[in-house]
PDB file of N, CA and C in Angstrom:
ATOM      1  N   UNK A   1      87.230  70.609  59.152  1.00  0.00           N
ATOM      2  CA  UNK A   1      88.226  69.620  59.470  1.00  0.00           C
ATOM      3  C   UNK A   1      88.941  69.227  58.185  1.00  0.00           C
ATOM      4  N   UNK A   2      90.516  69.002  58.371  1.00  0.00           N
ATOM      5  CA  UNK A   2      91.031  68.679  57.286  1.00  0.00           C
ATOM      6  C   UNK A   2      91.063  67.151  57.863  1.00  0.00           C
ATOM      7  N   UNK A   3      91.230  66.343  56.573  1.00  0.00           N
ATOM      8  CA  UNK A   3      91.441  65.357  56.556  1.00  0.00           C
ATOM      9  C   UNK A   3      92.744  64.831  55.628  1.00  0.00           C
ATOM     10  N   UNK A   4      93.725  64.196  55.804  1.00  0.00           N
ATOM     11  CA  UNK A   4      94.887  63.615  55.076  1.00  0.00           C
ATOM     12  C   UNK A   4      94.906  62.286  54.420  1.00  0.00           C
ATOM     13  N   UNK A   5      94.975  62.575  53.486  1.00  0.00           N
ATOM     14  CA  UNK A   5      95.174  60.740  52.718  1.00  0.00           C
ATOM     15  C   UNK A   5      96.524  60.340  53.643  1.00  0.00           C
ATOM     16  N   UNK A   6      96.331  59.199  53.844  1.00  0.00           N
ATOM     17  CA  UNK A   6      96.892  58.034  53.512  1.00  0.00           C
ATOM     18  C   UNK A   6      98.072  57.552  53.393  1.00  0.00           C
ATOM     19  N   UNK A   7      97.576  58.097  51.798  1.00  0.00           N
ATOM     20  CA  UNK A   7      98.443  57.532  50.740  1.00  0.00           C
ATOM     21  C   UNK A   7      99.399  58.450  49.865  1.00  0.00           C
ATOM     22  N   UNK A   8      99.982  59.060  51.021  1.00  0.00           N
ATOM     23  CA  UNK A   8     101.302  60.391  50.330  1.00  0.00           C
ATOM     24  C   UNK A   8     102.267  59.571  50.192  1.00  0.00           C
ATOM     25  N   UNK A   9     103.187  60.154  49.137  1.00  0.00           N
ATOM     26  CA  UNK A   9     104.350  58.853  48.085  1.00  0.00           C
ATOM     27  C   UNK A   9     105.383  58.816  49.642  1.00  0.00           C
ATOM     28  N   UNK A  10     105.969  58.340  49.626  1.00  0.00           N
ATOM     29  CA  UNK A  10     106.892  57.702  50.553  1.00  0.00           C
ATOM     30  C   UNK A  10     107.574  58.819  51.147  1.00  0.00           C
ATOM     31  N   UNK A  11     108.208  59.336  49.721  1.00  0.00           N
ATOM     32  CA  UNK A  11     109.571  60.449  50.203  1.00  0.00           C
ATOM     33  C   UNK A  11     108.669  61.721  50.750  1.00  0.00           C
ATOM     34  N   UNK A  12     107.382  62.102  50.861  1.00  0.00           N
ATOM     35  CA  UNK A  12     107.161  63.534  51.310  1.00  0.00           C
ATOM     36  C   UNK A  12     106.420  63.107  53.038  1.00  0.00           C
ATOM     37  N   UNK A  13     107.207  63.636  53.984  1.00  0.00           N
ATOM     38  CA  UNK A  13     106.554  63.742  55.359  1.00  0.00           C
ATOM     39  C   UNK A  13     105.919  65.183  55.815  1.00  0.00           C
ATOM     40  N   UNK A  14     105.111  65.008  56.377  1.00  0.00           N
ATOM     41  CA  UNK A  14     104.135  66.112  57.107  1.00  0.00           C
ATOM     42  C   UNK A  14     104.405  66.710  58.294  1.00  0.00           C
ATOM     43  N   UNK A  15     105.606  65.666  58.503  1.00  0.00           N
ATOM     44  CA  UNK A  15     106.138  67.003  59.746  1.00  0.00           C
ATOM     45  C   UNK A  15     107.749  66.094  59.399  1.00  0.00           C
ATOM     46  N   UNK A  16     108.749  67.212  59.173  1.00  0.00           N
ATOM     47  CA  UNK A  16     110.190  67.206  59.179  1.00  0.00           C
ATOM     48  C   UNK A  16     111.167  66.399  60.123  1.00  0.00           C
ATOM     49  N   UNK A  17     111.591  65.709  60.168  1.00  0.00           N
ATOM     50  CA  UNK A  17     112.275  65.116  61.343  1.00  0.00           C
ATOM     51  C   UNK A  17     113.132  66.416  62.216  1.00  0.00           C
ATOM     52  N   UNK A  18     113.315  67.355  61.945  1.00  0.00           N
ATOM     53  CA  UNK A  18     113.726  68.449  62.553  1.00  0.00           C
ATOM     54  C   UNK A  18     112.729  69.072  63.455  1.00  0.00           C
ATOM     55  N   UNK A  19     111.158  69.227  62.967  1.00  0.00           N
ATOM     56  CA  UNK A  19     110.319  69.260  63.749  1.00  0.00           C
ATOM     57  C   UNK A  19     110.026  68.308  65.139  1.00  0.00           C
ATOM     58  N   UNK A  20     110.247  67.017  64.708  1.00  0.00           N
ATOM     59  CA  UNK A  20     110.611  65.885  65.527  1.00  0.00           C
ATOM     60  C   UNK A  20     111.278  66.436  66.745  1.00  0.00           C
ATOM     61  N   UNK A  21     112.231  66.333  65.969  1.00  0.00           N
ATOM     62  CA  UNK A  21     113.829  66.361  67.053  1.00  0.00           C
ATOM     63  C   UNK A  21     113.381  67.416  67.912  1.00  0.00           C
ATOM     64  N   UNK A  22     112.740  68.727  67.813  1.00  0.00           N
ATOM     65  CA  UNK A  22     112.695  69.916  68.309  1.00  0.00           C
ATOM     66  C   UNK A  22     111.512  69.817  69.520  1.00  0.00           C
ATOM     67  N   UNK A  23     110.791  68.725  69.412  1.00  0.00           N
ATOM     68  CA  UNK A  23     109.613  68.381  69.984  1.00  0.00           C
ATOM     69  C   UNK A  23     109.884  67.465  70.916  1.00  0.00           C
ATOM     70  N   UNK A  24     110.299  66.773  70.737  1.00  0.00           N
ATOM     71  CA  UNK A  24     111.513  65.552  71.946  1.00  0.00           C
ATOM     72  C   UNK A  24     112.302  66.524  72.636  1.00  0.00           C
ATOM     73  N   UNK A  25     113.221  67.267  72.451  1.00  0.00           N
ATOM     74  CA  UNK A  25     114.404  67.971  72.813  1.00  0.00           C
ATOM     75  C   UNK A  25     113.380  68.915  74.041  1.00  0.00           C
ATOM     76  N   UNK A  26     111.733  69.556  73.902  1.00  0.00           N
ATOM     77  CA  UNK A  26     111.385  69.760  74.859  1.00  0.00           C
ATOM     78  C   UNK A  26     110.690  69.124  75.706  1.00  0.00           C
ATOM     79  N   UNK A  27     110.515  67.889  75.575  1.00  0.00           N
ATOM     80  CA  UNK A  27     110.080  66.721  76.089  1.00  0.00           C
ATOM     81  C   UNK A  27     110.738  66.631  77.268  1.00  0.00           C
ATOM     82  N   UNK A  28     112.018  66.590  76.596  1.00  0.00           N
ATOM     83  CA  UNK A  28     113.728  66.356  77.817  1.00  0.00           C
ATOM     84  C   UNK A  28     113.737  67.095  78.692  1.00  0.00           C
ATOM     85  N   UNK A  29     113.225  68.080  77.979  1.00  0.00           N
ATOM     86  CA  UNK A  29     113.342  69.117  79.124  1.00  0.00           C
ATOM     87  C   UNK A  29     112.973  69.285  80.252  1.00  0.00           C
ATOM     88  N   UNK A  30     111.297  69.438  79.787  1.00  0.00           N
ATOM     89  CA  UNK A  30     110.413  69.285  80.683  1.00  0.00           C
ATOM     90  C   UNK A  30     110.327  68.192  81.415  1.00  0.00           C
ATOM     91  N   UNK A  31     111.325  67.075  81.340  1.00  0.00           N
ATOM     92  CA  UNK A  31     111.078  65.908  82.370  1.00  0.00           C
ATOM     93  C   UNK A  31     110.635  65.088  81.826  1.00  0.00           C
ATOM     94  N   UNK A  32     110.009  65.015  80.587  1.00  0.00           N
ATOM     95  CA  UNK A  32     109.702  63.279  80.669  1.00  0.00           C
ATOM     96  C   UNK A  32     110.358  62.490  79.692  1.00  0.00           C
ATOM     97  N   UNK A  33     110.888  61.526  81.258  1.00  0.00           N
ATOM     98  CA  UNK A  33     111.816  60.917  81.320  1.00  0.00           C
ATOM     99  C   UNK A  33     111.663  59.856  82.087  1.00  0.00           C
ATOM    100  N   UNK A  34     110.756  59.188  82.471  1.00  0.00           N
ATOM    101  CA  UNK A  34     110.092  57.864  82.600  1.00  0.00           C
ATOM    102  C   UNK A  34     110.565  56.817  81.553  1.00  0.00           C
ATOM    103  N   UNK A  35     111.523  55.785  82.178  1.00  0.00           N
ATOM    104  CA  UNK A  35     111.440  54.814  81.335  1.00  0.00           C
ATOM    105  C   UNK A  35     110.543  54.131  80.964  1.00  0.00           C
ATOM    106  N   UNK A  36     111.003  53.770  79.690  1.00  0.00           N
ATOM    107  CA  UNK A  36     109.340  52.919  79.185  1.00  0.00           C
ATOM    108  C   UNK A  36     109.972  51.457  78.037  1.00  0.00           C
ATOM    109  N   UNK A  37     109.198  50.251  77.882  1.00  0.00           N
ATOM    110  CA  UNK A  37     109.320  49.394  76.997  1.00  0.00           C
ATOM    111  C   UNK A  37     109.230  49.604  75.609  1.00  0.00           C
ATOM    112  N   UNK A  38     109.923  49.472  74.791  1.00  0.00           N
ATOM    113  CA  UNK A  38     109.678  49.598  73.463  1.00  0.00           C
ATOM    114  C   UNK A  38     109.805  48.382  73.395  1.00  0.00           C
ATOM    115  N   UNK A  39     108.392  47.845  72.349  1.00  0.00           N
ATOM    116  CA  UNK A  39     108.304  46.640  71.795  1.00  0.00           C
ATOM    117  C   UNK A  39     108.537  46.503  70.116  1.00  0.00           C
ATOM    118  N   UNK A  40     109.419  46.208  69.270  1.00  0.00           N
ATOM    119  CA  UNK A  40     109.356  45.967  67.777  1.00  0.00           C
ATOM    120  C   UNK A  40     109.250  44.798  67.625  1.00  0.00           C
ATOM    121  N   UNK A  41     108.619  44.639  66.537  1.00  0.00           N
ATOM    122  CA  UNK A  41     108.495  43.023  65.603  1.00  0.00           C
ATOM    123  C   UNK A  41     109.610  43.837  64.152  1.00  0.00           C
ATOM    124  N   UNK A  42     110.745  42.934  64.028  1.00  0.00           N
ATOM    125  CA  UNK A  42     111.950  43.114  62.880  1.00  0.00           C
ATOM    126  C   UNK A  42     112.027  41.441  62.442  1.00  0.00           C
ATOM    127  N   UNK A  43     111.518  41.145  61.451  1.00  0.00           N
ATOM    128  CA  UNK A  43     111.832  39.815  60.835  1.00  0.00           C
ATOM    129  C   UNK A  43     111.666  38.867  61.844  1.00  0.00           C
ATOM    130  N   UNK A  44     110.704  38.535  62.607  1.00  0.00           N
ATOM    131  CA  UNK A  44     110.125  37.636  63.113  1.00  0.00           C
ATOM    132  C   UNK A  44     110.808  37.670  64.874  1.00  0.00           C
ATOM    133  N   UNK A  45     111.805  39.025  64.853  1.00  0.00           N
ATOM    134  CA  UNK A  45     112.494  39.110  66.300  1.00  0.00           C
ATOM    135  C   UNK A  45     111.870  40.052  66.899  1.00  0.00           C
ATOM    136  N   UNK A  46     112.061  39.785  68.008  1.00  0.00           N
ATOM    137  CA  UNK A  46     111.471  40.924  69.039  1.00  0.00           C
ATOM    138  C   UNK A  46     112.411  41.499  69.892  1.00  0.00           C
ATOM    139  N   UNK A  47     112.806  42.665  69.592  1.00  0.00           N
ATOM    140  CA  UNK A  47     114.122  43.153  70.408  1.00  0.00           C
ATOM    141  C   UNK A  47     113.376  44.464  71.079  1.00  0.00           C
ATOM    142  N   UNK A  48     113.254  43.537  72.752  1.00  0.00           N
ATOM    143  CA  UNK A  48     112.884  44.694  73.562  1.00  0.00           C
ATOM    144  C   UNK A  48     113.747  45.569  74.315  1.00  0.00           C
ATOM    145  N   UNK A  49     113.416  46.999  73.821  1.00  0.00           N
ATOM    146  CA  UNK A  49     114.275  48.148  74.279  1.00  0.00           C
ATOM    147  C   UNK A  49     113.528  48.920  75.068  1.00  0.00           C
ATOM    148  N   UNK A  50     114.701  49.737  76.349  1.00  0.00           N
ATOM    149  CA  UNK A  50     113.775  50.837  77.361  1.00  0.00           C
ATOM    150  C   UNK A  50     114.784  51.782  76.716  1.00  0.00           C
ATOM    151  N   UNK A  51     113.673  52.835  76.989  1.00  0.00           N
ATOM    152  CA  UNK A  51     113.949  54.552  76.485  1.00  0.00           C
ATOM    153  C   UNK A  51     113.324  55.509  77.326  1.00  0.00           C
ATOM    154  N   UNK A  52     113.715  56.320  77.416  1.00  0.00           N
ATOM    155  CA  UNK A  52     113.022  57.700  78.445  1.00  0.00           C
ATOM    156  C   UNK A  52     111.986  58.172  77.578  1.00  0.00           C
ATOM    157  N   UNK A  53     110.754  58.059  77.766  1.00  0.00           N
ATOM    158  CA  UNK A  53     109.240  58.645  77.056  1.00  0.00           C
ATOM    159  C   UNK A  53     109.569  60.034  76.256  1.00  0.00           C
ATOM    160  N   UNK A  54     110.451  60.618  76.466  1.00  0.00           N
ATOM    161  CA  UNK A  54     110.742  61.664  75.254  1.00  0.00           C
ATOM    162  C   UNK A  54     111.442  61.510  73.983  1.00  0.00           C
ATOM    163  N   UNK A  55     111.922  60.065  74.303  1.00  0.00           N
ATOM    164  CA  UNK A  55     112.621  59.460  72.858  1.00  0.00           C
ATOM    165  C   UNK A  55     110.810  58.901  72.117  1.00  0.00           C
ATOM    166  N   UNK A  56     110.442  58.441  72.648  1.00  0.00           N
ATOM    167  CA  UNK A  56     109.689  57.396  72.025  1.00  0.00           C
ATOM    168  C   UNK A  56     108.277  58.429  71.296  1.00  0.00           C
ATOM    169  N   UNK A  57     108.208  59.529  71.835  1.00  0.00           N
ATOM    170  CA  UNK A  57     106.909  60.454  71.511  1.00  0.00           C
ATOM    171  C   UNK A  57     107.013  60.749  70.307  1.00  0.00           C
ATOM    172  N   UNK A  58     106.201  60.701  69.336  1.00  0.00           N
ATOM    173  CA  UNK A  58     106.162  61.150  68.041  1.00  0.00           C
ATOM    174  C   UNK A  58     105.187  61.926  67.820  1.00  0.00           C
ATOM    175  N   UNK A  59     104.487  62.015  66.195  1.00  0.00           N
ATOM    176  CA  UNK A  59     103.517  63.348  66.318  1.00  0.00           C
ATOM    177  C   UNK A  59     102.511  62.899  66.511  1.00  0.00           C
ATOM    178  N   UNK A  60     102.363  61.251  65.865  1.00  0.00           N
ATOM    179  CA  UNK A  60     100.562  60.148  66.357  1.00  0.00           C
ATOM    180  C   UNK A  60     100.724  60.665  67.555  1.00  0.00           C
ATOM    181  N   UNK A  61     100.975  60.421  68.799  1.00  0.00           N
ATOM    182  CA  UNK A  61     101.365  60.749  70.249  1.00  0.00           C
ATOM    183  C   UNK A  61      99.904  61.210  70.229  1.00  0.00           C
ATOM    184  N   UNK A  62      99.777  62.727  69.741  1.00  0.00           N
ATOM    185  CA  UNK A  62      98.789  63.514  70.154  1.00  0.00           C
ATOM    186  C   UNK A  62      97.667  62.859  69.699  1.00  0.00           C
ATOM    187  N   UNK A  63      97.209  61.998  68.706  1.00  0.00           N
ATOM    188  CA  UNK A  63      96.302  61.923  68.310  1.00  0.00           C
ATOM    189  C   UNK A  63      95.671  61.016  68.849  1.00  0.00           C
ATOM    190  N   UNK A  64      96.441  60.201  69.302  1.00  0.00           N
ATOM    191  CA  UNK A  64      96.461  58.652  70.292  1.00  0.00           C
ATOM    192  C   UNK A  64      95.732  59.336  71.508  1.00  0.00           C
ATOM    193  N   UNK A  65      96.605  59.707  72.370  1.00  0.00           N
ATOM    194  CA  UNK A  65      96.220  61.116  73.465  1.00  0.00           C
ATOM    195  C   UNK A  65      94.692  61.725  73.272  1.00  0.00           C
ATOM    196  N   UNK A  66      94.413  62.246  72.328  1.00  0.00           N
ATOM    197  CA  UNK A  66      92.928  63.009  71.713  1.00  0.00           C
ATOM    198  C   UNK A  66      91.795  62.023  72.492  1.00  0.00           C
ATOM    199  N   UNK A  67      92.249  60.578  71.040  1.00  0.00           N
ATOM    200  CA  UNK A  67      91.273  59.470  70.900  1.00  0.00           C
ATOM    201  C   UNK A  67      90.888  59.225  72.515  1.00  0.00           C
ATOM    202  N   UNK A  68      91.786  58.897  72.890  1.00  0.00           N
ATOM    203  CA  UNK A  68      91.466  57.980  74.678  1.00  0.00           C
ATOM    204  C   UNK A  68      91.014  59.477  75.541  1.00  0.00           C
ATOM    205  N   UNK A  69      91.547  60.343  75.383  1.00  0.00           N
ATOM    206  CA  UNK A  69      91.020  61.212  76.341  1.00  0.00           C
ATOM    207  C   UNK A  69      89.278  61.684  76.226  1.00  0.00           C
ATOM    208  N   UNK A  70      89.078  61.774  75.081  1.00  0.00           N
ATOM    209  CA  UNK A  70      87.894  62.044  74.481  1.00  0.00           C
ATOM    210  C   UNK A  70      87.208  60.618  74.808  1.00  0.00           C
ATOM    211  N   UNK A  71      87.212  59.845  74.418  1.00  0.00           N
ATOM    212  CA  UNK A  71      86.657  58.454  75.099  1.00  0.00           C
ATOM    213  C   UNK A  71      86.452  58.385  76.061  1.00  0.00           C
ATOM    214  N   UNK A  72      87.481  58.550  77.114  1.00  0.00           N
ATOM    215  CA  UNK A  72      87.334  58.333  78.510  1.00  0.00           C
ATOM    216  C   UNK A  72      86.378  59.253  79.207  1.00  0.00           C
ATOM    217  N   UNK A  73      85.993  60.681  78.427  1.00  0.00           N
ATOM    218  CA  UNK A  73      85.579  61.584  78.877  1.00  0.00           C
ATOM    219  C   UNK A  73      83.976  61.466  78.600  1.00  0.00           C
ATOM    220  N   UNK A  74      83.373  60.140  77.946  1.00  0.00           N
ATOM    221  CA  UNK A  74      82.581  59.226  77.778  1.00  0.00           C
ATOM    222  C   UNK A  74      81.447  60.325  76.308  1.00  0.00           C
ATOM    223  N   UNK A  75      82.631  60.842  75.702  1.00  0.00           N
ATOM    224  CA  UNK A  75      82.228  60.997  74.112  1.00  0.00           C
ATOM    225  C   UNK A  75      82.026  59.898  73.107  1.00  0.00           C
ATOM    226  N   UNK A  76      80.685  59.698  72.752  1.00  0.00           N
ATOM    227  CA  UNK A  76      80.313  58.425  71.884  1.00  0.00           C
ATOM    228  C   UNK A  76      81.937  57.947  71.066  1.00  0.00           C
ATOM    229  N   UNK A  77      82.254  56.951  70.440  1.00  0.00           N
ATOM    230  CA  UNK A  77      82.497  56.800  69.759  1.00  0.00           C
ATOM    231  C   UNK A  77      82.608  56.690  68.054  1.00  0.00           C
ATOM    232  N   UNK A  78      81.483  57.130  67.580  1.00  0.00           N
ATOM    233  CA  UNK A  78      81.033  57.258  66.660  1.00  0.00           C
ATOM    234  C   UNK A  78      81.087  58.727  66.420  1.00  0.00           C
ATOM    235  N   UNK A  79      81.221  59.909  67.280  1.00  0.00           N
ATOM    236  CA  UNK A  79      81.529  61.346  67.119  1.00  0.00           C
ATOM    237  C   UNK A  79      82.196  61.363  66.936  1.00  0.00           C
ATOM    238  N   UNK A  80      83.809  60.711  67.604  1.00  0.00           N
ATOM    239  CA  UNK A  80      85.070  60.802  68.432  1.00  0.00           C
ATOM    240  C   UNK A  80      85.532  60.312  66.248  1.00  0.00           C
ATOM    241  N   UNK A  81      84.973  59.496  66.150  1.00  0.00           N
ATOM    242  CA  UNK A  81      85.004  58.905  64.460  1.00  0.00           C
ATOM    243  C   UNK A  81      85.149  59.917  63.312  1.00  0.00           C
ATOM    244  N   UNK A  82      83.649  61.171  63.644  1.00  0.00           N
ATOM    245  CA  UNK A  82      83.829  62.111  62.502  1.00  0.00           C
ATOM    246  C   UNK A  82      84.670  62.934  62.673  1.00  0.00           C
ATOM    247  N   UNK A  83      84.721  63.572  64.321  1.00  0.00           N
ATOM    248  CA  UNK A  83      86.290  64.423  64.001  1.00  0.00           C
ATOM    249  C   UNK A  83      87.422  64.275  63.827  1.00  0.00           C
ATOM    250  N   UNK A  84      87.781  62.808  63.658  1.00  0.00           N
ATOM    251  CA  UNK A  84      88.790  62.231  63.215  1.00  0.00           C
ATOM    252  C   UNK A  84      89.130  62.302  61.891  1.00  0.00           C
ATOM    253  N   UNK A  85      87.727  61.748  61.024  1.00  0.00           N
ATOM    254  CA  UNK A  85      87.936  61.162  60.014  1.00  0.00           C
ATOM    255  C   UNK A  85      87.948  59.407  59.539  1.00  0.00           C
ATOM    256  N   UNK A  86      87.937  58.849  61.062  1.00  0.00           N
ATOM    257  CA  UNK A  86      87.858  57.181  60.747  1.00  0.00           C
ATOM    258  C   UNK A  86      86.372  57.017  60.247  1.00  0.00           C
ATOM    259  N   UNK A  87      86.516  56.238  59.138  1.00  0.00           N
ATOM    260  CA  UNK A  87      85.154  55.532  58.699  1.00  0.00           C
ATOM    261  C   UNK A  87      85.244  54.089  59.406  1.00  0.00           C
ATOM    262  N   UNK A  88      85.797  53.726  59.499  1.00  0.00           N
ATOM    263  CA  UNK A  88      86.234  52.216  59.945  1.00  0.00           C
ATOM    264  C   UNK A  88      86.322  52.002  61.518  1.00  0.00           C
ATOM    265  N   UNK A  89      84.719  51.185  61.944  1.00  0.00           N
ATOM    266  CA  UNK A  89      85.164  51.228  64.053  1.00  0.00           C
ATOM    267  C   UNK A  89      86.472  50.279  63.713  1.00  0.00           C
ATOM    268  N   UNK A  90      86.820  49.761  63.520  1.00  0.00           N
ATOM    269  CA  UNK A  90      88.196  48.522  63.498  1.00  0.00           C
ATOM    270  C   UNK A  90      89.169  49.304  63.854  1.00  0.00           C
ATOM    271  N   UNK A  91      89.408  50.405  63.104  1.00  0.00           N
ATOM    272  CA  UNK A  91      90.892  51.372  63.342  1.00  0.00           C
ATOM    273  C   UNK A  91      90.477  51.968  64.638  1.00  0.00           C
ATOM    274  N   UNK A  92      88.896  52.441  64.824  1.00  0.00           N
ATOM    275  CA  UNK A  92      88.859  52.760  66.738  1.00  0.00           C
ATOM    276  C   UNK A  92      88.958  51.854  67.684  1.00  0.00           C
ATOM    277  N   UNK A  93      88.664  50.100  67.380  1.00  0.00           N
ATOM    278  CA  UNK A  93      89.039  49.483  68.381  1.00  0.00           C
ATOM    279  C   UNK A  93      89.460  49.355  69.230  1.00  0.00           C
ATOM    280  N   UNK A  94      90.920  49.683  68.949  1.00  0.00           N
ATOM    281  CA  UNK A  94      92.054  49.497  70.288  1.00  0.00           C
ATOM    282  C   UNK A  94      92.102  50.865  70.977  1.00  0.00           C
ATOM    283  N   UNK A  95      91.463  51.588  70.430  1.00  0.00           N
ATOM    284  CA  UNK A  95      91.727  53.214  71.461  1.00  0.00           C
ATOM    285  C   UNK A  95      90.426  52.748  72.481  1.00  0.00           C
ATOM    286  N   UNK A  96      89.304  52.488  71.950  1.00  0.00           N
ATOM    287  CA  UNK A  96      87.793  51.802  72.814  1.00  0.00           C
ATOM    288  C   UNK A  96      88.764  50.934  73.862  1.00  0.00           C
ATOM    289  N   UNK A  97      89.269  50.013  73.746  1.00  0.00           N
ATOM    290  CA  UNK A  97      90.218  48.837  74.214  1.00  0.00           C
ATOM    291  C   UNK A  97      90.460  49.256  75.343  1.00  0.00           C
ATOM    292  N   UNK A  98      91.301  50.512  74.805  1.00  0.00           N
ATOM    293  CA  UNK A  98      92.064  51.124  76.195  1.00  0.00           C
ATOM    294  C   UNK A  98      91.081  51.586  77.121  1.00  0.00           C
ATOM    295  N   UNK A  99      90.172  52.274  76.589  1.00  0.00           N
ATOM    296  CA  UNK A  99      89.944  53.254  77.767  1.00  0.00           C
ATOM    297  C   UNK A  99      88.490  52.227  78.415  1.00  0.00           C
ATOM    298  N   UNK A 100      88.287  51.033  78.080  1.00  0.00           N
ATOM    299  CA  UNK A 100      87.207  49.722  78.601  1.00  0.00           C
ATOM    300  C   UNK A 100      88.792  48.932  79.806  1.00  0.00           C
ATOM    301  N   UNK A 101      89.696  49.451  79.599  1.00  0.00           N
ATOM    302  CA  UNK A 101      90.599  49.208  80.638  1.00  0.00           C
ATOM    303  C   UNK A 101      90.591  49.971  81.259  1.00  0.00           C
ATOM    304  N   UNK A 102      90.513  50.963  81.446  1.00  0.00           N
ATOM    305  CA  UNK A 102      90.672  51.966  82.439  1.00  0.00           C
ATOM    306  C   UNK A 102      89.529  52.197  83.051  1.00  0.00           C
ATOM    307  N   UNK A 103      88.670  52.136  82.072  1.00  0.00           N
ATOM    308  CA  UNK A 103      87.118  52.058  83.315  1.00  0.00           C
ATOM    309  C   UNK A 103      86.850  50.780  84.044  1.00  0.00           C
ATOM    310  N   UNK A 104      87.280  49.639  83.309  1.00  0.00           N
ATOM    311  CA  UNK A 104      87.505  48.846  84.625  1.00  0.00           C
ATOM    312  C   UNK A 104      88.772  48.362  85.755  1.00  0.00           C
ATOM    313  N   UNK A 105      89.258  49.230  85.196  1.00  0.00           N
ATOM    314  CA  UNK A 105      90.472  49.701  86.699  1.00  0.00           C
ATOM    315  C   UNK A 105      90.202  50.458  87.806  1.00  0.00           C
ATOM    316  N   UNK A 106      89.401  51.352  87.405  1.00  0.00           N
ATOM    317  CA  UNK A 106      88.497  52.352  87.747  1.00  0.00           C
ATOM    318  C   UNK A 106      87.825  51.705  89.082  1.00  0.00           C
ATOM    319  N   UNK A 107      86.923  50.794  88.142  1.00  0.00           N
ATOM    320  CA  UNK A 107      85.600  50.126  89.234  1.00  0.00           C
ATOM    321  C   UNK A 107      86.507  49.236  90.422  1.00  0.00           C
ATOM    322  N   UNK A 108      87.643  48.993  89.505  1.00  0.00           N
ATOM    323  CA  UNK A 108      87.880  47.898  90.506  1.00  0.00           C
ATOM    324  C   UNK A 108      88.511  48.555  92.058  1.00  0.00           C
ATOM    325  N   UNK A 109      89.160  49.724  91.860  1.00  0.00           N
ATOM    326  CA  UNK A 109      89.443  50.518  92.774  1.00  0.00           C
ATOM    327  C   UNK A 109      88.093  50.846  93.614  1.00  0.00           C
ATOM    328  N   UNK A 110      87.122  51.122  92.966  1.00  0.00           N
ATOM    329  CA  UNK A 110      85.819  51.704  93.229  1.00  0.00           C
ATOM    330  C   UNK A 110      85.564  50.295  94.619  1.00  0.00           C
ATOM    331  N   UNK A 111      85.472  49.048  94.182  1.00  0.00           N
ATOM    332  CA  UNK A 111      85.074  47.612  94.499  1.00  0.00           C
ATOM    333  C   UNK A 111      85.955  47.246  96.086  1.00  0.00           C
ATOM    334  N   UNK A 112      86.923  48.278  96.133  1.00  0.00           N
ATOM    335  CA  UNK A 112      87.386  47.838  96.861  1.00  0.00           C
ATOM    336  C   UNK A 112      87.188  48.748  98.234  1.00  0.00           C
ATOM    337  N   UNK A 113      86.892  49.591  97.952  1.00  0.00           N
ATOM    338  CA  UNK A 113      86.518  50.420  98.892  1.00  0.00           C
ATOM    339  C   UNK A 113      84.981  50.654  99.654  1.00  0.00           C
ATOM    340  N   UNK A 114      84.641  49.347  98.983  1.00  0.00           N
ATOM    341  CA  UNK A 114      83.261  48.838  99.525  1.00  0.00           C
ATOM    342  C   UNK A 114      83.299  47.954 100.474  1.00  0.00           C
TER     343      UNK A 114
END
């Protein structure tokens, strides 16, 4: 497993905004195109914008995607950690977060059919 600092100087990116663009552009393609909320915090404003889910996908996307799928698929968390690379549960928190929502969305569907 490779692992990436961090802490690369500002001006060098790991994937090209051309790579970007080329990765959205089949996004479009393929349809997704589900509007969705974009939430920013800009100087204490919150200017909420909708976009079609192929604007908003970037390259985290996948990794985000990985984390919760692998979670949900009820892989410890602490594995889900080394093939990552997180030393820190804090930075896994909110991926745990999610998918402790979805298992109890889950049940609750489950709850009702009782």
């Amino acid at each position: 497993m490779v692992v990436i600092s961090s802490s690369l100087p500002a001006n060098i990116s790991l994937f090209p905004p051309t790579i970007i663009s080329f990765f959205r552009k089949i996004l479009n393609i393929l349809g997704f195109d589900s509007l969705n909320l974009a939430i920013f915090l800009e100087s204490n404003v919150r200017p909420d914008e909708i976009h079609p889910k192929w604007e908003l996908v970037g390259t985290h996307t996948g990794r985000r995607t990985f984390f919760v799928t692998t979670l949900s698929l009820g892989i410890p968390p602490n594995v889900v950690m080394k093939w990552t690379g997180h030393s820190d549960y804090s930075s896994m928190k909110p991926y745990i977060d999610i998918v402790d929502s979805i298992k109890a969305s889950s049940m609750t569907k489950l709850n009702g059919l009782l």
